[in-house]
Protein backbone atom coordinates (compact mmCIF):
# COMPACT_ATOMS: atom_id res chain seq x y z
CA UNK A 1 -25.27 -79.84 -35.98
CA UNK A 2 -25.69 -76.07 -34.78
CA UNK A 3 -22.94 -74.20 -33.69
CA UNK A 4 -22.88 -73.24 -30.54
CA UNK A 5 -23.45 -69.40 -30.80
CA UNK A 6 -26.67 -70.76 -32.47
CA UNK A 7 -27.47 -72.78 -29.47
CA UNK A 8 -26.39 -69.95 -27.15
CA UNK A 9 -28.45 -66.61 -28.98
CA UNK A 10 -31.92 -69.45 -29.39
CA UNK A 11 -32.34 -69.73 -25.55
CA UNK A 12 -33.44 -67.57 -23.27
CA UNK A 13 -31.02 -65.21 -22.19
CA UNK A 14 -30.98 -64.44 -18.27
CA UNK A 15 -29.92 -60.32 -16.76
CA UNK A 16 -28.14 -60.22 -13.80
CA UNK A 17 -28.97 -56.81 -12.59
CA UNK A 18 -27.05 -53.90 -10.41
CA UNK A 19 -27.85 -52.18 -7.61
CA UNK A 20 -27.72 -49.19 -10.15
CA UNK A 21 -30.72 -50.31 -12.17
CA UNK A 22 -33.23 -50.92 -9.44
CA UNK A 23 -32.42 -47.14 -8.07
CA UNK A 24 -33.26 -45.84 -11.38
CA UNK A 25 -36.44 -47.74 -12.11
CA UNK A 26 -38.61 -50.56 -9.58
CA UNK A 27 -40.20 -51.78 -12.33
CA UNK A 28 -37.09 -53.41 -14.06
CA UNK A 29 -37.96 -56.74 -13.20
CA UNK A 30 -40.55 -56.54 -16.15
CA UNK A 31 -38.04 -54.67 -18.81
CA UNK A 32 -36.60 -57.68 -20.03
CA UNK A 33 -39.30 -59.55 -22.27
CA UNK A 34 -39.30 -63.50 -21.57
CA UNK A 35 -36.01 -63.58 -20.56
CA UNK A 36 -34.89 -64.37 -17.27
CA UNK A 37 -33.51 -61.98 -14.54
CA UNK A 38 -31.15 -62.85 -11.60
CA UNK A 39 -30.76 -60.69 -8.55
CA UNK A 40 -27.56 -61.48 -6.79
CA UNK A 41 -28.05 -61.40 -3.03
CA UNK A 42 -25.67 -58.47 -2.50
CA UNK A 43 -27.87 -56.39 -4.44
CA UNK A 44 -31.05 -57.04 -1.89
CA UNK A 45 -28.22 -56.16 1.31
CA UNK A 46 -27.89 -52.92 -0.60
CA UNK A 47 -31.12 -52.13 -1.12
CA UNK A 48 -31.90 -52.76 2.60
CA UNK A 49 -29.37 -49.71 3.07
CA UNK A 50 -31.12 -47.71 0.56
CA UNK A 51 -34.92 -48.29 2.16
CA UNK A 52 -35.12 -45.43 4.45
CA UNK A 53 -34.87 -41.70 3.56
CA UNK A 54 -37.35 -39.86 1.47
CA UNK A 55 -35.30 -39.14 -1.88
CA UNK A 56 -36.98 -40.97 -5.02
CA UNK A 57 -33.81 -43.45 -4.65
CA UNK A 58 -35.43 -44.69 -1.49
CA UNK A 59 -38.39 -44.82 -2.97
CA UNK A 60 -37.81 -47.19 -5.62
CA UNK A 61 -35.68 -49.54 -3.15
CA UNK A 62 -39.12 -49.40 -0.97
CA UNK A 63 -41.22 -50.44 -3.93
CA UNK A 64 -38.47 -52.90 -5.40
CA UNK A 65 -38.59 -54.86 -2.51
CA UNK A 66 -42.64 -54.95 -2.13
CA UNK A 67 -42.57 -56.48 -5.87
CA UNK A 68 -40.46 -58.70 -4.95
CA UNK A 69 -43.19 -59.72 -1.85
CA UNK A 70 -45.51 -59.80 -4.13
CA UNK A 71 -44.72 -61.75 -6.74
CA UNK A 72 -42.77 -64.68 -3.82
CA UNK A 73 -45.71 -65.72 -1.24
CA UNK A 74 -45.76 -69.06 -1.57
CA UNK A 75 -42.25 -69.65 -3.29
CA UNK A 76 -38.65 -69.31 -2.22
CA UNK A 77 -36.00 -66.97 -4.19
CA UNK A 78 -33.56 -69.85 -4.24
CA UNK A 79 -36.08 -71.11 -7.36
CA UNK A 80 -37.02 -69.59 -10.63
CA UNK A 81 -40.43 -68.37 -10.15
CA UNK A 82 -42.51 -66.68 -12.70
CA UNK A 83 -42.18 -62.54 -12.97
CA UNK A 84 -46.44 -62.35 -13.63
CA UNK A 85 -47.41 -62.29 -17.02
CA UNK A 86 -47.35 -64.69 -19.86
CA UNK A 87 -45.23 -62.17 -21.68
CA UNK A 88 -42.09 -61.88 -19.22
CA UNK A 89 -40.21 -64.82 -17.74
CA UNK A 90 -38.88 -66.15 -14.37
CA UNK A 91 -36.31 -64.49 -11.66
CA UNK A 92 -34.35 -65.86 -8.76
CA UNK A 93 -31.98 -64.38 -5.77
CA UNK A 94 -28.41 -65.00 -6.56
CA UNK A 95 -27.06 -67.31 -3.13
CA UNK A 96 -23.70 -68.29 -4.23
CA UNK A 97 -21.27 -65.58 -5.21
CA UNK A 98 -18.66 -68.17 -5.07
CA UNK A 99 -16.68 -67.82 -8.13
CA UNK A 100 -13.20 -69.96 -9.08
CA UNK A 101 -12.19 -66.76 -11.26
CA UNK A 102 -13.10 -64.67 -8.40
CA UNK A 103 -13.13 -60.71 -9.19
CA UNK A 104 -12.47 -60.23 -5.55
CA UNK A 105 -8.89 -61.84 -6.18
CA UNK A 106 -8.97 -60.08 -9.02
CA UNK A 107 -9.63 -56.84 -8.13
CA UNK A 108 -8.13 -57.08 -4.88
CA UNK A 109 -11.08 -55.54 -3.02
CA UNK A 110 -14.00 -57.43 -0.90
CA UNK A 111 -17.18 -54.86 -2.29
CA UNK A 112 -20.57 -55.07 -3.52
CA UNK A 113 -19.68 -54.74 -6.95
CA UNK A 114 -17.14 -57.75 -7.41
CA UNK A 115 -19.37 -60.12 -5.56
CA UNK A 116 -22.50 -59.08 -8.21
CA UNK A 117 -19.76 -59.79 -10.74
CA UNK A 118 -18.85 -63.06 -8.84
CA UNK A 119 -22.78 -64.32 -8.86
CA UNK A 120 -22.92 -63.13 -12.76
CA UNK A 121 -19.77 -66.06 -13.39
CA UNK A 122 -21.63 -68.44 -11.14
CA UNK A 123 -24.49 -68.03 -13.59
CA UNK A 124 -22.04 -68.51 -16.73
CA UNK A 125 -20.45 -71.62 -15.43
CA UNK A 126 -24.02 -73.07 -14.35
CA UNK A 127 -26.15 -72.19 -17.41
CA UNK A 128 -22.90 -72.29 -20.04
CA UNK A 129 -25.96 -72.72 -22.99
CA UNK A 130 -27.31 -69.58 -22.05
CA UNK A 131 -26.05 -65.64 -22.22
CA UNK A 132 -25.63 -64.34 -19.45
CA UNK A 133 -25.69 -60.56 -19.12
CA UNK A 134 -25.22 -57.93 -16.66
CA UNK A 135 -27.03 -54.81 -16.58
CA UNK A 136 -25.76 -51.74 -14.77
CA UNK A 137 -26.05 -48.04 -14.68
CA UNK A 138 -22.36 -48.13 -13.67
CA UNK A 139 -20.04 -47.59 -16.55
CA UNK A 140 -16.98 -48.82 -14.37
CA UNK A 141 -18.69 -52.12 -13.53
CA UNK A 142 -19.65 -52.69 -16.84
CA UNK A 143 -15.78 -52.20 -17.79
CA UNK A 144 -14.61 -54.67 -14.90
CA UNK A 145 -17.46 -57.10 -16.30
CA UNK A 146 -15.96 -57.03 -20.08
CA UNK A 147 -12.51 -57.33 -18.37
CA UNK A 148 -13.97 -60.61 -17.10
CA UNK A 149 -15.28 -62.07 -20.31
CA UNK A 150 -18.52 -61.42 -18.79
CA UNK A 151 -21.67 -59.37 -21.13
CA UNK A 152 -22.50 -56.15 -19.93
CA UNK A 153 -25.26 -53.66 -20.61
CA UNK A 154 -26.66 -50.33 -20.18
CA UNK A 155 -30.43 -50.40 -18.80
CA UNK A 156 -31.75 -49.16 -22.05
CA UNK A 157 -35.47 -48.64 -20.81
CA UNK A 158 -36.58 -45.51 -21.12
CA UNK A 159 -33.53 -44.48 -23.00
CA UNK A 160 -33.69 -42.03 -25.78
CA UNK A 161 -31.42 -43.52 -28.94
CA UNK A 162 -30.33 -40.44 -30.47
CA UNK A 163 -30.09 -37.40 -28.44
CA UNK A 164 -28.30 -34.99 -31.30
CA UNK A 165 -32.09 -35.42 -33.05
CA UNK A 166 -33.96 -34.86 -29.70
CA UNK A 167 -37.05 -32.75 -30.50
CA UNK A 168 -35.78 -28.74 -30.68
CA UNK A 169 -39.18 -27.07 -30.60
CA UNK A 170 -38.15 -24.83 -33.23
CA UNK A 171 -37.87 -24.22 -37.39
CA UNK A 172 -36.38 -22.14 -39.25
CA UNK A 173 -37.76 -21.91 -43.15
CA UNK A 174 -35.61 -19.29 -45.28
CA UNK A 175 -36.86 -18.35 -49.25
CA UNK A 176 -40.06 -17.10 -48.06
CA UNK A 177 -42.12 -14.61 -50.21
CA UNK A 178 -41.92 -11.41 -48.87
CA UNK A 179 -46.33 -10.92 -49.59
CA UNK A 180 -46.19 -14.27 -47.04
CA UNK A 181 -44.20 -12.51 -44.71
CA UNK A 182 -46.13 -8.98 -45.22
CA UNK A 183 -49.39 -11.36 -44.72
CA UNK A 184 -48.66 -12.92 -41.21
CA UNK A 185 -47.36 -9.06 -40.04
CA UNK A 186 -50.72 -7.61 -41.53
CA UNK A 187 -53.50 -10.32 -40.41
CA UNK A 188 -51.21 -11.64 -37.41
CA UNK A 189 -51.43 -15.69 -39.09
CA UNK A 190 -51.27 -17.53 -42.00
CA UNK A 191 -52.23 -20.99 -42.51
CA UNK A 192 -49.74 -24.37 -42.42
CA UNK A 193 -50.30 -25.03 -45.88
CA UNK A 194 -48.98 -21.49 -47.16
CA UNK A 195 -45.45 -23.01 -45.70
CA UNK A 196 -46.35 -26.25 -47.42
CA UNK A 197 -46.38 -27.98 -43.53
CA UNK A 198 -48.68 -30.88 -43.09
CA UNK A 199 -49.54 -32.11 -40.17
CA UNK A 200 -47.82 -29.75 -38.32
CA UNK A 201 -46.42 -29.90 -34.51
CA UNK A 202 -48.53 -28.28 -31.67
CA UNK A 203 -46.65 -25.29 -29.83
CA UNK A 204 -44.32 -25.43 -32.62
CA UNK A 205 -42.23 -22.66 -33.38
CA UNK A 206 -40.75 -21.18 -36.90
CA UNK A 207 -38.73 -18.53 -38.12
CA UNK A 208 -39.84 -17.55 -41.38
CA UNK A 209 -37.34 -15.59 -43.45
CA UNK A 210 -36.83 -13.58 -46.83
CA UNK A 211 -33.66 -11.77 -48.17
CA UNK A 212 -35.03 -8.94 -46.20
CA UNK A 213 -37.80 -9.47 -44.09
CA UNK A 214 -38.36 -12.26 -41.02
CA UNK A 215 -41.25 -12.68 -38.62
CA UNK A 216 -41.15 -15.56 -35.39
CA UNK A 217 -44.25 -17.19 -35.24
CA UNK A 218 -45.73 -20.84 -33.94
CA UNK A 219 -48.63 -23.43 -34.56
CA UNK A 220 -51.63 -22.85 -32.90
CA UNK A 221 -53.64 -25.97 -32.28
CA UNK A 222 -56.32 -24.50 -30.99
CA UNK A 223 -56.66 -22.08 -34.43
CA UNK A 224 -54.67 -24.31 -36.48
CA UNK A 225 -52.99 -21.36 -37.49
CA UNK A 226 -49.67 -20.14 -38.02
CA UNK A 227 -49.85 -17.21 -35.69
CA UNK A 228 -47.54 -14.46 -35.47
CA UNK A 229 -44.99 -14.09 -31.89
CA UNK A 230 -44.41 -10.86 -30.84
CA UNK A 231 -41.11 -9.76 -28.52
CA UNK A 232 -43.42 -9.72 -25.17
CA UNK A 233 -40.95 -8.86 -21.57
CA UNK A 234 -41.74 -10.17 -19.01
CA UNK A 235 -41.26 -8.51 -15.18
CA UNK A 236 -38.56 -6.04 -17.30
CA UNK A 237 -36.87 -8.74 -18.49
CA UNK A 238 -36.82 -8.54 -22.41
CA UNK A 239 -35.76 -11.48 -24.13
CA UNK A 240 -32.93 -11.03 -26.67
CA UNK A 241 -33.02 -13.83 -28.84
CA UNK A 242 -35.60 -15.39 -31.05
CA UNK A 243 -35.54 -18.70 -28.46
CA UNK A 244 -35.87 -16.64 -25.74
CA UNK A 245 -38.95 -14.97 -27.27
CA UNK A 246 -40.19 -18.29 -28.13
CA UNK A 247 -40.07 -19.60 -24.69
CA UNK A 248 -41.24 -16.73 -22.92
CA UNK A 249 -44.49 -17.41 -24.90
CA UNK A 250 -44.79 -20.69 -23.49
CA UNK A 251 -44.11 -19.43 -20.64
CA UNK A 252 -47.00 -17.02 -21.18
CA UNK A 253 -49.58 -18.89 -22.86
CA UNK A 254 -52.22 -19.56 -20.41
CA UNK A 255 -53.18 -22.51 -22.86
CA UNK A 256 -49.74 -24.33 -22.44
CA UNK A 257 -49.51 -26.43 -18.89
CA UNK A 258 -46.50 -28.29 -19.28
CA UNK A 259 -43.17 -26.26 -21.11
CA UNK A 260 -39.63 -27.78 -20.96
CA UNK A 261 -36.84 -25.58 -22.00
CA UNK A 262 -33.45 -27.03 -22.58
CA UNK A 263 -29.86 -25.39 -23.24
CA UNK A 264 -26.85 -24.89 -21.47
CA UNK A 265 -25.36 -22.63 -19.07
CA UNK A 266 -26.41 -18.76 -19.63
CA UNK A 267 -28.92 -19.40 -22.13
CA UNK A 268 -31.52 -17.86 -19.57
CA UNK A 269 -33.63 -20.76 -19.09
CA UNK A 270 -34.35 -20.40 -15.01
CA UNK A 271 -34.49 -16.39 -15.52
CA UNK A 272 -36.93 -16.27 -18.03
CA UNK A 273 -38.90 -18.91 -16.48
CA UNK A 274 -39.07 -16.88 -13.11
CA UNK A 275 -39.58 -13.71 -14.90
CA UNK A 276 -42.78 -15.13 -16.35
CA UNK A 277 -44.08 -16.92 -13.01
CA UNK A 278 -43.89 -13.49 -11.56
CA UNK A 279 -45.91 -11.47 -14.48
CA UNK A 280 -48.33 -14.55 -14.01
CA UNK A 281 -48.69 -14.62 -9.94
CA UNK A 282 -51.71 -13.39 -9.99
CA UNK A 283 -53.07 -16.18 -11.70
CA UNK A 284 -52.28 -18.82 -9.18
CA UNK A 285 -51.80 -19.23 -5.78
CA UNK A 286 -47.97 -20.15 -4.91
CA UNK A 287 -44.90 -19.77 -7.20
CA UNK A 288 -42.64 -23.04 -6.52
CA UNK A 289 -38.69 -23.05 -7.53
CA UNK A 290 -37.40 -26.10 -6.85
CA UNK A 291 -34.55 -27.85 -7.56
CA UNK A 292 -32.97 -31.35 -7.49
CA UNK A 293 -30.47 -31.20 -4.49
CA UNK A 294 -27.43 -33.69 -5.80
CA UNK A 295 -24.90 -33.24 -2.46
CA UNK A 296 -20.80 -33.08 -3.12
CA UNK A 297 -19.61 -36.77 -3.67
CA UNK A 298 -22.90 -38.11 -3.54
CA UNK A 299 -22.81 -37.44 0.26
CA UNK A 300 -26.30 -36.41 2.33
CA UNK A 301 -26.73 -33.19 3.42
CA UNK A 302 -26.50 -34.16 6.92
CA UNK A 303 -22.71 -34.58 5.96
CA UNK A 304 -22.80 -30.94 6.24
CA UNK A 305 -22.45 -28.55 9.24
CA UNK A 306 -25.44 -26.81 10.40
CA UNK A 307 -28.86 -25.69 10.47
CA UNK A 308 -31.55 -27.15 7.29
CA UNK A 309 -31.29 -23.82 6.26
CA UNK A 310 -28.01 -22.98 6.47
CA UNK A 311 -27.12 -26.59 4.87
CA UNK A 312 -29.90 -25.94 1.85
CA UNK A 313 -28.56 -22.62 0.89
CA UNK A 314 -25.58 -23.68 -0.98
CA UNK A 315 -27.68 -25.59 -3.33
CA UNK A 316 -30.61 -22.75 -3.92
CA UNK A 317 -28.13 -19.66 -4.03
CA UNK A 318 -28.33 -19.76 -8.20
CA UNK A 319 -32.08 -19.97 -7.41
CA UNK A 320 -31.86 -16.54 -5.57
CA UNK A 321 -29.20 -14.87 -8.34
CA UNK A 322 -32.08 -15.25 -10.70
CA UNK A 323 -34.53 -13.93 -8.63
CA UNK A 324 -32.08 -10.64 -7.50
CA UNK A 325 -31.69 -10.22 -11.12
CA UNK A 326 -35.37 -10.06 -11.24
CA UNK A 327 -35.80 -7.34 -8.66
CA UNK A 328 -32.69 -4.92 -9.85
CA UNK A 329 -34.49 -4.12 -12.98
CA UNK A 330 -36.46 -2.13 -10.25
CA UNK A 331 -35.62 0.13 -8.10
CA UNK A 332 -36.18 -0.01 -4.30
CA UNK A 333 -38.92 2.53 -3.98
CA UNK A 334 -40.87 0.42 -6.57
CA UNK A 335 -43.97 -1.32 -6.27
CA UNK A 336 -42.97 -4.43 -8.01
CA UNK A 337 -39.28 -4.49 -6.34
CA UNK A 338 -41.70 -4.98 -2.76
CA UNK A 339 -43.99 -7.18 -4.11
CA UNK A 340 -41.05 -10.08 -4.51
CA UNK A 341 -40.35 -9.23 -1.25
CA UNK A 342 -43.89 -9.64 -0.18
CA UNK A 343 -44.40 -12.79 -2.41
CA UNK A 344 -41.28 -14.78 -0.61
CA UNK A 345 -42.58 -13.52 3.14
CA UNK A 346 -46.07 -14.59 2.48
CA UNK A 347 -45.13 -17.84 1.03
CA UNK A 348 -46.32 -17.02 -2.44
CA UNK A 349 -42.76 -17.61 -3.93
CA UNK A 350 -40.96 -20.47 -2.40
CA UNK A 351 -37.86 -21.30 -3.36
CA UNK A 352 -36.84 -24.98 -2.18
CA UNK A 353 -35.60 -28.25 -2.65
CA UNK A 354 -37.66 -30.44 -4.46
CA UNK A 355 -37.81 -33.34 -1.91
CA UNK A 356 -39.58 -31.11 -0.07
CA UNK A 357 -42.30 -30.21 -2.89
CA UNK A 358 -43.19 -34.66 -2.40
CA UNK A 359 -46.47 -35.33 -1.13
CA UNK A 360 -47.66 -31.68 -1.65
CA UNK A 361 -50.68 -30.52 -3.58
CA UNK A 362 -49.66 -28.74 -6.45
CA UNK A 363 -53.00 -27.28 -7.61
CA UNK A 364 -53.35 -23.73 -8.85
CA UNK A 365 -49.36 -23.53 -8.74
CA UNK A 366 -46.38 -22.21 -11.30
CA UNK A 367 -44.14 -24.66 -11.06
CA UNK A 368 -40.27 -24.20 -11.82
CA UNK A 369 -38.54 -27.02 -11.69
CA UNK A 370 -34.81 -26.59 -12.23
CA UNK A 371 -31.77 -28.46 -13.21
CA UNK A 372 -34.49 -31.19 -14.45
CA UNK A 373 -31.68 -33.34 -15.98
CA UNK A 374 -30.72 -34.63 -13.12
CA UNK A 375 -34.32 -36.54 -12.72
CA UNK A 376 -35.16 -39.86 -13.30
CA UNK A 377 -37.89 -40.32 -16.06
CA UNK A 378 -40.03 -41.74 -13.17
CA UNK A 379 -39.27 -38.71 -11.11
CA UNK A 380 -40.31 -36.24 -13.53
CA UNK A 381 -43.34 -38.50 -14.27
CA UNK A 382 -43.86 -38.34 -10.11
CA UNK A 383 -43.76 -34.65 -10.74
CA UNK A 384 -46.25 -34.11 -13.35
CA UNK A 385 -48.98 -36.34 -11.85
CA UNK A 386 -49.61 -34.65 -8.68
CA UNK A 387 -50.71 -31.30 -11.45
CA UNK A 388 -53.96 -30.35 -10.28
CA UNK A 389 -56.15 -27.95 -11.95
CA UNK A 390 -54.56 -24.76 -13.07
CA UNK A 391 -50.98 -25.71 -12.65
CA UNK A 392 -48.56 -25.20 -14.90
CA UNK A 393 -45.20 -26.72 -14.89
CA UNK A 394 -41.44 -25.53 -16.35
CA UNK A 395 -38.63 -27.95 -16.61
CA UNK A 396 -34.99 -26.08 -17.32
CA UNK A 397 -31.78 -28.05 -17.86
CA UNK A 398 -28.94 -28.52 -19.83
CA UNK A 399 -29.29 -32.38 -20.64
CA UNK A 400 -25.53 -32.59 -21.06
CA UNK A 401 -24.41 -31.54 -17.60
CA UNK A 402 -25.45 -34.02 -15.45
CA UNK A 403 -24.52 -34.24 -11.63
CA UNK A 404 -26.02 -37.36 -10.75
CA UNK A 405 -24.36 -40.87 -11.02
CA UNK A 406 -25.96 -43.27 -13.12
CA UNK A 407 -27.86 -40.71 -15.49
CA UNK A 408 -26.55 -39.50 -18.71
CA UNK A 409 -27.79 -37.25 -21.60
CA UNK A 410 -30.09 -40.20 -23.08
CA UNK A 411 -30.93 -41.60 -20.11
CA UNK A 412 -32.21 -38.80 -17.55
CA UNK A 413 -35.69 -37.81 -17.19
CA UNK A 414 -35.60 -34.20 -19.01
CA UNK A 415 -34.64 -35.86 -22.49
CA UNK A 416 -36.97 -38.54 -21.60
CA UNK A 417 -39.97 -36.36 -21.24
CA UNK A 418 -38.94 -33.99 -24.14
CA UNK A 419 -38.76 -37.20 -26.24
CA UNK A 420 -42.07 -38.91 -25.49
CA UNK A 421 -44.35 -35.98 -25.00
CA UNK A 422 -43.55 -33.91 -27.63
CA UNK A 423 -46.49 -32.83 -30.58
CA UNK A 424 -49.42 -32.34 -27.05
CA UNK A 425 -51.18 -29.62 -27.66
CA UNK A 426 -50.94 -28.29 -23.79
CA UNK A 427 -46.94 -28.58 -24.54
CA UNK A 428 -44.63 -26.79 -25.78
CA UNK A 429 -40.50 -26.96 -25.85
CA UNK A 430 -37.95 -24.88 -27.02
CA UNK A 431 -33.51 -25.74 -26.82
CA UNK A 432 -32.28 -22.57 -26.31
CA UNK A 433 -28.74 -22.53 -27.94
CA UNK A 434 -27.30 -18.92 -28.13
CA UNK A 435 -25.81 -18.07 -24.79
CA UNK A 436 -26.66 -14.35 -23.50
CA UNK A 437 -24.95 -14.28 -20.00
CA UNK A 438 -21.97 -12.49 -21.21
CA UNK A 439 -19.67 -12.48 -23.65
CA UNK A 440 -16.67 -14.18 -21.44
CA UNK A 441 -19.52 -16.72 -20.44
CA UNK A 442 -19.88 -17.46 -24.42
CA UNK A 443 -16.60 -17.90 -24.81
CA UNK A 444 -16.27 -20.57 -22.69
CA UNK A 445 -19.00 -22.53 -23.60
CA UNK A 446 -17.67 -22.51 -26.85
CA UNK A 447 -14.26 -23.11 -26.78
CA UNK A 448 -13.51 -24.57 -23.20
């Protein structure tokens, strides 16, 4: 006779999923296989408060809730009905979150989150041959559901599994020949198989070292050469580090559309990557800076006293630092210090939030976007596909300072898209690791 952890794990197991998981992704309903997925009715009264507003949360309780629609004309949630494929299974809305071990009692609070953890212990008692599980992007719930003897996950879709090894962008290779070396200074290249690489990475960049002697260099894919990088500024602002040279050449490279650049504070990841829009400008029409506005407490804007403008500026004032930084390496009777001055009151530069970039044609535009980590992987995805011809777009962040609930370093859309995209030939990433803000800036990213 089996046991009955046998008879348990050979059944279909059904998700009970959070508010959280729907926000993050519309399309969860089909993230679970065969298996079966229960929405508890306090989760669709949430949503309904989530369903107006234009931030990409809103968006994916709009679309949740069209699926849903869908995939129910002719059936009532009460029922299992089928999800739409062969492949996945059935879902039903969650009535009774009636529970005798009730986590309101429990808890000793009536709120959304007990009564989802009420309608997951409905499901237990009903279907006691099956596991139940529920999946949130709330750490907390998922403690109060292990308090209750009840299976909690992560959503792990779109999820990178080991962010220490996420792609770096970079090699070093020490032991070098100094004739290699004196080669790639003298003919400007050398080929992959003088470093012994094969198949190597496009966009990807080495430092190639001696005792004596080092040269910076990166994989062509166009040449399929290993192609020497020179120290290029950019807008008077000289990079100082080998990763700052590195990115500035993605930056540069006309043949590179999509660069991601990833390190924490002071690395000069937003600088550089406004320095090089502006050496660029003339190649496109508009420079957008945008950035991910993620309000105090998780409260709208609207909290705040207040014009738009004046309500905005909070958020894009390290936007503008970068940008003043920019136009001090000139001096006021320069041509260049009035151009940036020209470029904002013309429209050329804009510097805004990226809700408002939505909707917007981004053709022939250099696109910044900043703080990129807190994105969703299907808001960076958003991003990319409204690229029209000759656009090129910069994601900066620091994937392990993250201001947005429910995302974490393997989970928000930056590591997700430096993880799945990485080895295009019209990409290129680099981590940027050695901090050149200042030294007491150094100091506390390293010991605080």
């Amino acid at each position: 006779m089996p046991s009955v952890r046998k008879k348990i794990t050979g059944k279909k197991k059904i998700f009970v999923l959070d508010t959280s998981v729907i926000l993050y992704n519309h399309n969860a309903l089909r993230s679970f296989q065969d298996n079966d997925v229960a929405i508890p009715i306090t989760v669709l009264e949430e949503l309904d408060n989530f369903k107006k507003g234009n931030d990409i949360k809103n968006f994916e309780a709009r679309e949740f809730i069209r699926i849903l629609d869908k995939l129910s004309p002719r059936v009532t949630l009460q029922k299992w009905a089928s999800i739409g494929s062969p492949a996945t299974g059935k879902f039903k809305v969650i009535m009774n979150e009636k529970s005798e071990l009730d986590a309101q009692v429990v808890f000793g609070d009536n709120k959304p989150d007990h009564r989802i953890l009420n309608a997951a212990l409905v499901l237990t008692r009903e279907y006691p041959d099956r596991r139940v599980i529920l999946v949130t992007k709330d750490i907390n719930l998922r403690l109060k559901a292990k308090a209750l003897n009840i299976a909690a996950e992560d959503y792990e879709t779109g999820k990178i599994k080991d962010v220490e090894r996420l792609y770096t962008g970079k090699t070093l290779i020490e032991g070098l020949p100094k004739t290699l070396i004196d080669q790639i200074y003298t003919d400007g290249y050398c080929l992959p198989a003088d470093l012994g690489i094969r198949d190597p990475i496009p966009n990807h960049y080495f430092i190639l070292k001696n005792t004596r002697n080092s040269v910076l260099s990166y994989f062509n894919p166009l040449t399929e050469r290993i192609e020497r990088v020179e120290k290029t500024p950019a807008f008077k602002v000289t990079p100082r580090n080998a990763e700052q040279v590195f990115a500035l050449h993605a930056i540069l490279n006309p043949e590179i559309k999509l660069v991601t650049l990833q390190g924490v504070a002071g690395t000069g990841k937003t600088l550089l990557a406004l320095a090089g829009a502006m050496e660029q400008r003339r190649n496109y029409k508009q420079i957008y800076l945008a950035r991910p506005i993620v309000p105090l407490s998780n409260k709208d804007i609207g909290y705040l006293p207040g014009d738009i403008k004046s309500k905005l500026n909070p958020y894009m004032e390290p936007l503008w630092d970068n940008l003043k930084y920019i136009q001090n390496q000139y001096s006021e009777r320069d041509k260049e210090y009035k151009n940036i001055n020209d470029a904002i009151e013309n429209e050329k530069l804009m510097i805004t939030p990226l809700a408002y970039i939505r909707g917007r044609s981004i053709s022939s535009v250099f696109f910044i976007v900043d703080e990129a980590q807190n994105l969703t992987p299907h808001e960076v995805k958003t991003i990319i596909t409204r690229a029209g011809e000759n656009t090129k777009i910069i994601f900066t962040g620091d994937i392990y300072q993250i201001d947005t609930p429910y995302l974490d370093s393997q989970s928000n859309g930056l590591s997700y898209l430096i993880d799945k995209i990485k080895h295009h030939p019209i990409y290129a990433h680099i981590r940027l690791e050695k901090g050149e803000r200042s030294e007491l800036a150094n100091l506390a990213n390293e010991l605080l």
